[in-house]
C-alpha atoms as a PDB file:
ATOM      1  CA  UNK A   1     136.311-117.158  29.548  1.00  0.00           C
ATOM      2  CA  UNK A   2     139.547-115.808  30.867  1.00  0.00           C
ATOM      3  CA  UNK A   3     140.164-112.442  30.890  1.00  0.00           C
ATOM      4  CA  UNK A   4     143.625-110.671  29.471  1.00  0.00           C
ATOM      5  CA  UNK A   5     145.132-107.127  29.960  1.00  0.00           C
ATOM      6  CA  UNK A   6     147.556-107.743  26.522  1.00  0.00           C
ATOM      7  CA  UNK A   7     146.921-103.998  26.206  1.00  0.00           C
ATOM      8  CA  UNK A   8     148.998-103.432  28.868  1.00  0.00           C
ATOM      9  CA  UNK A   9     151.365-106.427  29.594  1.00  0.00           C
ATOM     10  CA  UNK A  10     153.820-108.336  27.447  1.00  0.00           C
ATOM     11  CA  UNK A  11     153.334-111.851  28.594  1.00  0.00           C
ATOM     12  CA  UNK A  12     149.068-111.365  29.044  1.00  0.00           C
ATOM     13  CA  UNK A  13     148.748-113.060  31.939  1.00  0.00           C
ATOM     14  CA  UNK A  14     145.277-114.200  32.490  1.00  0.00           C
ATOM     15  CA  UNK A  15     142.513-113.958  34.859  1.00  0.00           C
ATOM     16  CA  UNK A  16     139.005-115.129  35.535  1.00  0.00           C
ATOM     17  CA  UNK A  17     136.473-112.678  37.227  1.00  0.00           C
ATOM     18  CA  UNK A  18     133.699-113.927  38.979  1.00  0.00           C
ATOM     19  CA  UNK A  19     130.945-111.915  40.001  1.00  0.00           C
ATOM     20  CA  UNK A  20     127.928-112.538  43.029  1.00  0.00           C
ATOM     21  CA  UNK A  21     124.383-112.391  41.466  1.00  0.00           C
ATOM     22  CA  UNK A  22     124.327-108.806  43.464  1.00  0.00           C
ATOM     23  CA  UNK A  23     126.464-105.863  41.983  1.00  0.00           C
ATOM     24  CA  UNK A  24     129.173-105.525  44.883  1.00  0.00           C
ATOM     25  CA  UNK A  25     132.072-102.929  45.241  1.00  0.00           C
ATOM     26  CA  UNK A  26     134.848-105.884  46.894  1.00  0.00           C
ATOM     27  CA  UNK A  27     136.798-108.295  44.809  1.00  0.00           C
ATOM     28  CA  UNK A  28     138.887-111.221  46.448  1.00  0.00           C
ATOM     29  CA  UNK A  29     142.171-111.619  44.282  1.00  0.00           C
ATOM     30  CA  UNK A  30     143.622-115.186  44.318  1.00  0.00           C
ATOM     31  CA  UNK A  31     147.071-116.549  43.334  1.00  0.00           C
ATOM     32  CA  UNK A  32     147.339-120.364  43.950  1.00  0.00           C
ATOM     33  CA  UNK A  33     150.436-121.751  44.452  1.00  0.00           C
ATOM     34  CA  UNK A  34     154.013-123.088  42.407  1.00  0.00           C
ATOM     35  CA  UNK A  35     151.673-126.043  40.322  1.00  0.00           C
ATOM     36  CA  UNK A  36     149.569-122.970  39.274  1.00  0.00           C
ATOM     37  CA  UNK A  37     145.951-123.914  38.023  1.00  0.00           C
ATOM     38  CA  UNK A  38     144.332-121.150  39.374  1.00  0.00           C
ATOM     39  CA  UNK A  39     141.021-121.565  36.811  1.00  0.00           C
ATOM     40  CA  UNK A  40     141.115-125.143  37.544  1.00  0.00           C
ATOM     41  CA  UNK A  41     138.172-126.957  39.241  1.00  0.00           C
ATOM     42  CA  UNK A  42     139.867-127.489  42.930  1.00  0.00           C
ATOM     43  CA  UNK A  43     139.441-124.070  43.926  1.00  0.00           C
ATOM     44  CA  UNK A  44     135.723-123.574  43.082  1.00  0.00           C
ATOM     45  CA  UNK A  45     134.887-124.126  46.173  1.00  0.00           C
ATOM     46  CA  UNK A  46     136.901-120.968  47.457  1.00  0.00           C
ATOM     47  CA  UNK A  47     135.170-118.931  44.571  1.00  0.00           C
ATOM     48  CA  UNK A  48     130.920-120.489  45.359  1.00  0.00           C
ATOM     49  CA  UNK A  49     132.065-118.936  48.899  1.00  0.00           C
ATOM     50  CA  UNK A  50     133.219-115.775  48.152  1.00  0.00           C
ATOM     51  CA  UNK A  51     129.949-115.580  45.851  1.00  0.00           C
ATOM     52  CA  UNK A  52     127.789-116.661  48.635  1.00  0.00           C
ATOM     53  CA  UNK A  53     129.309-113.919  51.181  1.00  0.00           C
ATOM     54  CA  UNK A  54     128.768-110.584  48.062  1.00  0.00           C
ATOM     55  CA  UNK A  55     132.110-110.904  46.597  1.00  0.00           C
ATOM     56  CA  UNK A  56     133.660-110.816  43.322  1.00  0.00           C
ATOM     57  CA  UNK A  57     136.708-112.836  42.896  1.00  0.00           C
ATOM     58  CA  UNK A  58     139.266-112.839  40.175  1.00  0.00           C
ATOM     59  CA  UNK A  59     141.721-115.606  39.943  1.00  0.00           C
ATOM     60  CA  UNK A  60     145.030-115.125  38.395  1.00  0.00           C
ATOM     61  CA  UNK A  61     146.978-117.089  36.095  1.00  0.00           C
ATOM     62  CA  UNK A  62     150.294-115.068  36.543  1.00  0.00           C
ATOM     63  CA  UNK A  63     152.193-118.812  36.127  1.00  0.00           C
ATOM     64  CA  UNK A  64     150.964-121.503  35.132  1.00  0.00           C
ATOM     65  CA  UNK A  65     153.310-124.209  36.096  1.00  0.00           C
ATOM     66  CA  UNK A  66     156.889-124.787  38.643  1.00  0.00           C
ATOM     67  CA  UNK A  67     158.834-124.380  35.116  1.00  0.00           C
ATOM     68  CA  UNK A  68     157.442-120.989  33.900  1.00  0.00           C
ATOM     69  CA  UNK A  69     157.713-119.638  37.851  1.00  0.00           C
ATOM     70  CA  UNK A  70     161.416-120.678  37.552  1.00  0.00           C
ATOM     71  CA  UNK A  71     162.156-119.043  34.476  1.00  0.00           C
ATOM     72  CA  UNK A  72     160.420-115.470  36.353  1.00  0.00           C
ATOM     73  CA  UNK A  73     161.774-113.041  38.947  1.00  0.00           C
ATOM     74  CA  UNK A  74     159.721-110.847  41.342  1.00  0.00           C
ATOM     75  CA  UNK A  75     159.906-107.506  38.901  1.00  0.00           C
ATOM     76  CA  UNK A  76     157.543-109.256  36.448  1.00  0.00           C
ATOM     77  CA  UNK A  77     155.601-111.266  38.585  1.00  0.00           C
ATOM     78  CA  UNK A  78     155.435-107.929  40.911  1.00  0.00           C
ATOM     79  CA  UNK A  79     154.445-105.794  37.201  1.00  0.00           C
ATOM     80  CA  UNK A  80     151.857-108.502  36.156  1.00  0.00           C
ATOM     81  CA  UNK A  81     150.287-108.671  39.662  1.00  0.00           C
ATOM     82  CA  UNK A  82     150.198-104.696  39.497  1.00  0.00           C
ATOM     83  CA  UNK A  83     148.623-104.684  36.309  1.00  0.00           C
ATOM     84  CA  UNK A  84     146.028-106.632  36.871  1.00  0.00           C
ATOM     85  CA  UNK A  85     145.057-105.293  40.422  1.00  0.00           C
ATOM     86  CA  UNK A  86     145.222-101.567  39.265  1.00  0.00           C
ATOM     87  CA  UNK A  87     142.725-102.727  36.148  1.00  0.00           C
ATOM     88  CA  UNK A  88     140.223-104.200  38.924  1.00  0.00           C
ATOM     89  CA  UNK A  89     140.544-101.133  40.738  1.00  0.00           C
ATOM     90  CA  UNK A  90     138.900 -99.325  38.517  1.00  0.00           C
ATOM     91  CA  UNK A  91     135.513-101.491  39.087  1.00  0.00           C
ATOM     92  CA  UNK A  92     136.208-102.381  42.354  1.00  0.00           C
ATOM     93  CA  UNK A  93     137.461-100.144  45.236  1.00  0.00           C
ATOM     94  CA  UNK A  94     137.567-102.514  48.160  1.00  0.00           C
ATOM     95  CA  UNK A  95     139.902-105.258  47.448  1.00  0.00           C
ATOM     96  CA  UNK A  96     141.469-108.384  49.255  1.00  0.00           C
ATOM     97  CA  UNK A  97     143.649-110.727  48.478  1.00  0.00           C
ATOM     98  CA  UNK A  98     144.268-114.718  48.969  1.00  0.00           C
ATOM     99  CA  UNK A  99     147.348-116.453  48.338  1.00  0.00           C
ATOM    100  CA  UNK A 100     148.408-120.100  48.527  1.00  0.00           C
ATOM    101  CA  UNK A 101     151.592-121.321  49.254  1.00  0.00           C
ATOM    102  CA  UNK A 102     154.220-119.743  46.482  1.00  0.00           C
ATOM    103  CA  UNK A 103     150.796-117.514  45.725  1.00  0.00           C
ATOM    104  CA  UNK A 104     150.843-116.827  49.490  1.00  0.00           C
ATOM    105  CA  UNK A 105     154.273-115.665  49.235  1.00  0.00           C
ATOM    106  CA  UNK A 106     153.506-113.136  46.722  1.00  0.00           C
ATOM    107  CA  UNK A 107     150.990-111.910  48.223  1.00  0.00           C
ATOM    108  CA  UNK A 108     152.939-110.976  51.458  1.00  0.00           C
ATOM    109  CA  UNK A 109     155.251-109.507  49.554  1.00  0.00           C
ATOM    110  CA  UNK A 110     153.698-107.491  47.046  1.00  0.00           C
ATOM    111  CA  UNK A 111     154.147-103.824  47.724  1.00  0.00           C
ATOM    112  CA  UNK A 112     150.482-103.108  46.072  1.00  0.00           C
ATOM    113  CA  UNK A 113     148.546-100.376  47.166  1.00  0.00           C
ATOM    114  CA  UNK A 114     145.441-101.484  47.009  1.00  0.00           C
ATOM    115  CA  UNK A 115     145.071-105.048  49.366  1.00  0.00           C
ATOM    116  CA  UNK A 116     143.206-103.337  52.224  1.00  0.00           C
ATOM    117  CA  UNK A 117     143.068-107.243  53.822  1.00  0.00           C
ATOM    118  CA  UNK A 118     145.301-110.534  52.951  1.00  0.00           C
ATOM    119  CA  UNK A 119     144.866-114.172  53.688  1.00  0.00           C
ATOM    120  CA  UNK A 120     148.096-116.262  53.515  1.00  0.00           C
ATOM    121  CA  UNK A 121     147.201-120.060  52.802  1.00  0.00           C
ATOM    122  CA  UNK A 122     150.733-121.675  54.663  1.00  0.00           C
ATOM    123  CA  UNK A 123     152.909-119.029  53.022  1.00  0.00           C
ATOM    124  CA  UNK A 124     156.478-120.659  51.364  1.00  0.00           C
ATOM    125  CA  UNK A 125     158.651-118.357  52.027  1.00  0.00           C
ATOM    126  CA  UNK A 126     161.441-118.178  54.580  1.00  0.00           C
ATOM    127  CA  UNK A 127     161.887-116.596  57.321  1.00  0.00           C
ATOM    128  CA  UNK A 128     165.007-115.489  59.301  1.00  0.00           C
ATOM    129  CA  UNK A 129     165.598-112.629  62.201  1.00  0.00           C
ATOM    130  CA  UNK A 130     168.291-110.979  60.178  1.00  0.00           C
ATOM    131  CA  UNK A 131     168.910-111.205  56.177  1.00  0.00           C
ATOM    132  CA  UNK A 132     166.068-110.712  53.972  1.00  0.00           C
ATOM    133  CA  UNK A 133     167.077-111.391  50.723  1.00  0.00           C
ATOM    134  CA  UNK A 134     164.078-110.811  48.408  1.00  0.00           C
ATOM    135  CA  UNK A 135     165.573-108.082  46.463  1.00  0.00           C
ATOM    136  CA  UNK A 136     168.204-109.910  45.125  1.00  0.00           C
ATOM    137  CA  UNK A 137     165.476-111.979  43.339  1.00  0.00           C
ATOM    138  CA  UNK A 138     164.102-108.893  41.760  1.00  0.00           C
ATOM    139  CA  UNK A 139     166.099-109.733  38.855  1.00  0.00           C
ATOM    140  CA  UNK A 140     167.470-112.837  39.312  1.00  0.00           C
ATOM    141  CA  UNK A 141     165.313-115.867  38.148  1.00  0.00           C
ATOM    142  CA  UNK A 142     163.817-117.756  40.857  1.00  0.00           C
ATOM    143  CA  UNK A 143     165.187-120.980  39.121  1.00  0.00           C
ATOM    144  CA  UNK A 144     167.947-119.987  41.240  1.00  0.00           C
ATOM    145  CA  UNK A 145     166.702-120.914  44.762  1.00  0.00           C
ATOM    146  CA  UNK A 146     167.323-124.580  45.968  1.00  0.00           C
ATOM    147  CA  UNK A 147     163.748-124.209  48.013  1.00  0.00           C
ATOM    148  CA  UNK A 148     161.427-122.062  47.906  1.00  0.00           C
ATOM    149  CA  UNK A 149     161.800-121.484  51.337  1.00  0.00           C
ATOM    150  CA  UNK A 150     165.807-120.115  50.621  1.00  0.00           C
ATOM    151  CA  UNK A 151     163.726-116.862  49.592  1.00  0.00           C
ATOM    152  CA  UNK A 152     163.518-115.073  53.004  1.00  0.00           C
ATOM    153  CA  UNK A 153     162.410-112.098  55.039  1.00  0.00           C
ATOM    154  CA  UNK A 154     163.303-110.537  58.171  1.00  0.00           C
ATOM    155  CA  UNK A 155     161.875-108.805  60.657  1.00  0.00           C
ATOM    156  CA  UNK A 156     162.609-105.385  59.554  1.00  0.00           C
ATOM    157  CA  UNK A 157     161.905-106.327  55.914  1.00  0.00           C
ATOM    158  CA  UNK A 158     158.107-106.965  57.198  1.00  0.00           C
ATOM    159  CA  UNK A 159     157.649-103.930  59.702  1.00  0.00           C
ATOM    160  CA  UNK A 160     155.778-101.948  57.285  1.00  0.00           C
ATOM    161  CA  UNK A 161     153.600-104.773  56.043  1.00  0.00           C
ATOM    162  CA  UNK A 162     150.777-103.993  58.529  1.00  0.00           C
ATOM    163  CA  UNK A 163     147.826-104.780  56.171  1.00  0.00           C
ATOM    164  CA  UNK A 164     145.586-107.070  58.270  1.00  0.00           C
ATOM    165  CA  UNK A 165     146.755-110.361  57.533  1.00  0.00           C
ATOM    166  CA  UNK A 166     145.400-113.647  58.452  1.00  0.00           C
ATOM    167  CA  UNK A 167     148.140-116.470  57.649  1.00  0.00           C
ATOM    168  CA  UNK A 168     145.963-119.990  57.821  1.00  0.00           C
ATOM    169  CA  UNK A 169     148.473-123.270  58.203  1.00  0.00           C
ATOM    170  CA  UNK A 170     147.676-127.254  58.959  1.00  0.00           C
ATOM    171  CA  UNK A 171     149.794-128.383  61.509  1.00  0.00           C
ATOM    172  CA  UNK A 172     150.500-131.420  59.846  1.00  0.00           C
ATOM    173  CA  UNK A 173     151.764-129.798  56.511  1.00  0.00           C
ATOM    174  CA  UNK A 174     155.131-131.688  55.379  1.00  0.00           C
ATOM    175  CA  UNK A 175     156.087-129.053  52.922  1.00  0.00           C
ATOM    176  CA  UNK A 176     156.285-125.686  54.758  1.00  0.00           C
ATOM    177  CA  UNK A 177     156.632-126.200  58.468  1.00  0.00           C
ATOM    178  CA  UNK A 178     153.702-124.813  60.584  1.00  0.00           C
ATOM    179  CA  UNK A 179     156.342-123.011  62.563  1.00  0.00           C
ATOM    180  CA  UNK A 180     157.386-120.939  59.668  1.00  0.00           C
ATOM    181  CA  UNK A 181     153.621-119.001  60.069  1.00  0.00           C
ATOM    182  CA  UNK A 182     154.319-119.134  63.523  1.00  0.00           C
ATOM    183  CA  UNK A 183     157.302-117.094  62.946  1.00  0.00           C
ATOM    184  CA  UNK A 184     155.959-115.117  60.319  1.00  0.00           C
ATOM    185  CA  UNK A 185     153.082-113.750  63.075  1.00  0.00           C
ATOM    186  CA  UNK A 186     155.707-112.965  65.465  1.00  0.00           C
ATOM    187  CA  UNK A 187     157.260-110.587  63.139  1.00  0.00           C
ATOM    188  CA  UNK A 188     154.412-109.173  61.214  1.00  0.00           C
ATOM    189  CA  UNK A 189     153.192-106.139  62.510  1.00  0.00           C
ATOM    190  CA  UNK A 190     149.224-106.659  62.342  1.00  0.00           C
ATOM    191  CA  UNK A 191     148.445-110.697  61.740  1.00  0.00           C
ATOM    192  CA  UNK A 192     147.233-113.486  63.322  1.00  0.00           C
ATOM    193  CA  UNK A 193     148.143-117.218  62.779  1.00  0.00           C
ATOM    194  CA  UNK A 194     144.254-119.755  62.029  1.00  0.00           C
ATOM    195  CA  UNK A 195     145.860-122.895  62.575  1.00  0.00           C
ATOM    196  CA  UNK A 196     144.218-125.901  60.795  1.00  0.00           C
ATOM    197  CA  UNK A 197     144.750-128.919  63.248  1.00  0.00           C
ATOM    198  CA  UNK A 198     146.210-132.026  61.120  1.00  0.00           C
ATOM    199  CA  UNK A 199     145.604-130.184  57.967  1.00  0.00           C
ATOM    200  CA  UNK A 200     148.257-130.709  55.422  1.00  0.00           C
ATOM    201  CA  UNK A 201     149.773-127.930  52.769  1.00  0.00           C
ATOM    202  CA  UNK A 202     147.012-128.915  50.536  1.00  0.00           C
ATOM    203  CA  UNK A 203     143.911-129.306  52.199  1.00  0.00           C
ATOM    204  CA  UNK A 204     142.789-132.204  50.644  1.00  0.00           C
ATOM    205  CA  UNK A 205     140.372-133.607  53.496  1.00  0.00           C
ATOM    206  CA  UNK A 206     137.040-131.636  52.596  1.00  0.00           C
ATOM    207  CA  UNK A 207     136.636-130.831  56.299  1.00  0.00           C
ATOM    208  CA  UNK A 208     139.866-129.188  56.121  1.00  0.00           C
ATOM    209  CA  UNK A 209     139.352-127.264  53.200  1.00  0.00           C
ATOM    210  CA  UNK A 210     136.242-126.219  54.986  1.00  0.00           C
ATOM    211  CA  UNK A 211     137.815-124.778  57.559  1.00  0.00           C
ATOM    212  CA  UNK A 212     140.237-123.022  55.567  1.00  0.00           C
ATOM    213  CA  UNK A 213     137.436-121.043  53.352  1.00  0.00           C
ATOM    214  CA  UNK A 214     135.109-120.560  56.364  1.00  0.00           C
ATOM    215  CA  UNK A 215     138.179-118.654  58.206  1.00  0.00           C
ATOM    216  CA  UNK A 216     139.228-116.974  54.644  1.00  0.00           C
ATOM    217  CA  UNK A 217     135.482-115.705  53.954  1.00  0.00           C
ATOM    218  CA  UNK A 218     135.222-114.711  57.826  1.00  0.00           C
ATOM    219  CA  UNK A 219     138.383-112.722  58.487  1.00  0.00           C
ATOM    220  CA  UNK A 220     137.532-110.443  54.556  1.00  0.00           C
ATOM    221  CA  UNK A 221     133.853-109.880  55.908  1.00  0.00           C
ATOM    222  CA  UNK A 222     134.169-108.774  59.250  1.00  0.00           C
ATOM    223  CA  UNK A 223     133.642-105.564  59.743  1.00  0.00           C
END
């Protein structure tokens, strides 16, 4: 059953903590993307992996659908995401996160202490050389944006994000160009760029979504 911290937050946003047979010490958090359905059966794969390779992994349900991320801004979904990672803290010291798309976005922007790794499933956010505007969504509701890609970063808006990173993108996605992760590499200050060749935003083809995990799982267990 889903987990909620409605001692702490005022919407209880949910999550679901899996555990490996083994008692481990590392937890994998995952936000999916805009459609939400983080709990949902699609991403089970992602979670019998991270079981396989000795790792927890909590899946959040911080939105659960386009309309209820357009009614938010980034305070609450930054407060709800804080929440929940400084209550997993407690049982779990080592922790890494995975985000797709929108999720993805979060994730790179999140100023949480504790993400000691991140994997970025094609990212949607923008990016530009000069004119981040994330904080004016701190307040605003994202409802506001035309695209999801009109919320941008710069370069010296991501200078001090120099968690390892490891942004994974199908060149063939038709919803966030695979040259937005290429840019995204260029100005982050420790990432690399897995590309996924003919892989589309959602990794649909089971070989693709393959890949995708086996890179995921690889790049959070490597030493």
């Amino acid at each position: 059953m889903p987990e909620t911290l409605a001692h702490i937050t005022s919407d209880h946003p949910e999550f679901k903590l899996d555990r490996p047979s083994i008692a481990t010490d590392k937890v994998v958090v995952f936000l999916p993307g805009i459609s939400g359905g983080a709990f949902s059966d699609r991403f089970q794969p992602l979670v019998d992996a991270c079981l396989t390779a000795g790792l927890a992994i909590a899946r959040l349900n911080i939105w659960r659908d386009a309309t209820d991320v357009e009614a938010k801004n980034l305070s609450e979904i930054y407060r709800d995401l804080g929440n929940i990672t400084t209550h997993l803290h407690q049982e779990f010291p080592y922790m890494f996160g995975i985000g797709k798309s929108f999720g993805g976005a979060i994730m790179l922007l999140f100023p949480g202490v504790y993400m000691q790794k991140k994997v970025l499933w094609a990212p949607a956010v923008g990016v530009t050389e000069v004119g981040a505007n994330v904080g004016a969504y701190m307040n605003a509701h994202l409802g506001s944006l035309q695209s999801l890609l009109d919320l941008e970063v710069d370069r010296a808006f991501l200078k001090d994000k120099s968690v390892p990173t490891l942004l994974i993108h199908g060149t063939a996605d038709d919803n966030i160009p695979f040259s937005n992760s290429e840019r995204l590499v260029s100005m982050l200050p420790n990432a690399k760029l897995f590309p996924i060749e003919g892989a589309d935003h959602s990794y649909r083809n089971k070989v693709h979504e393959d890949a995708v995990i086996k890179a995921s799982i690889d790049f959070l267990t490597v030493v």
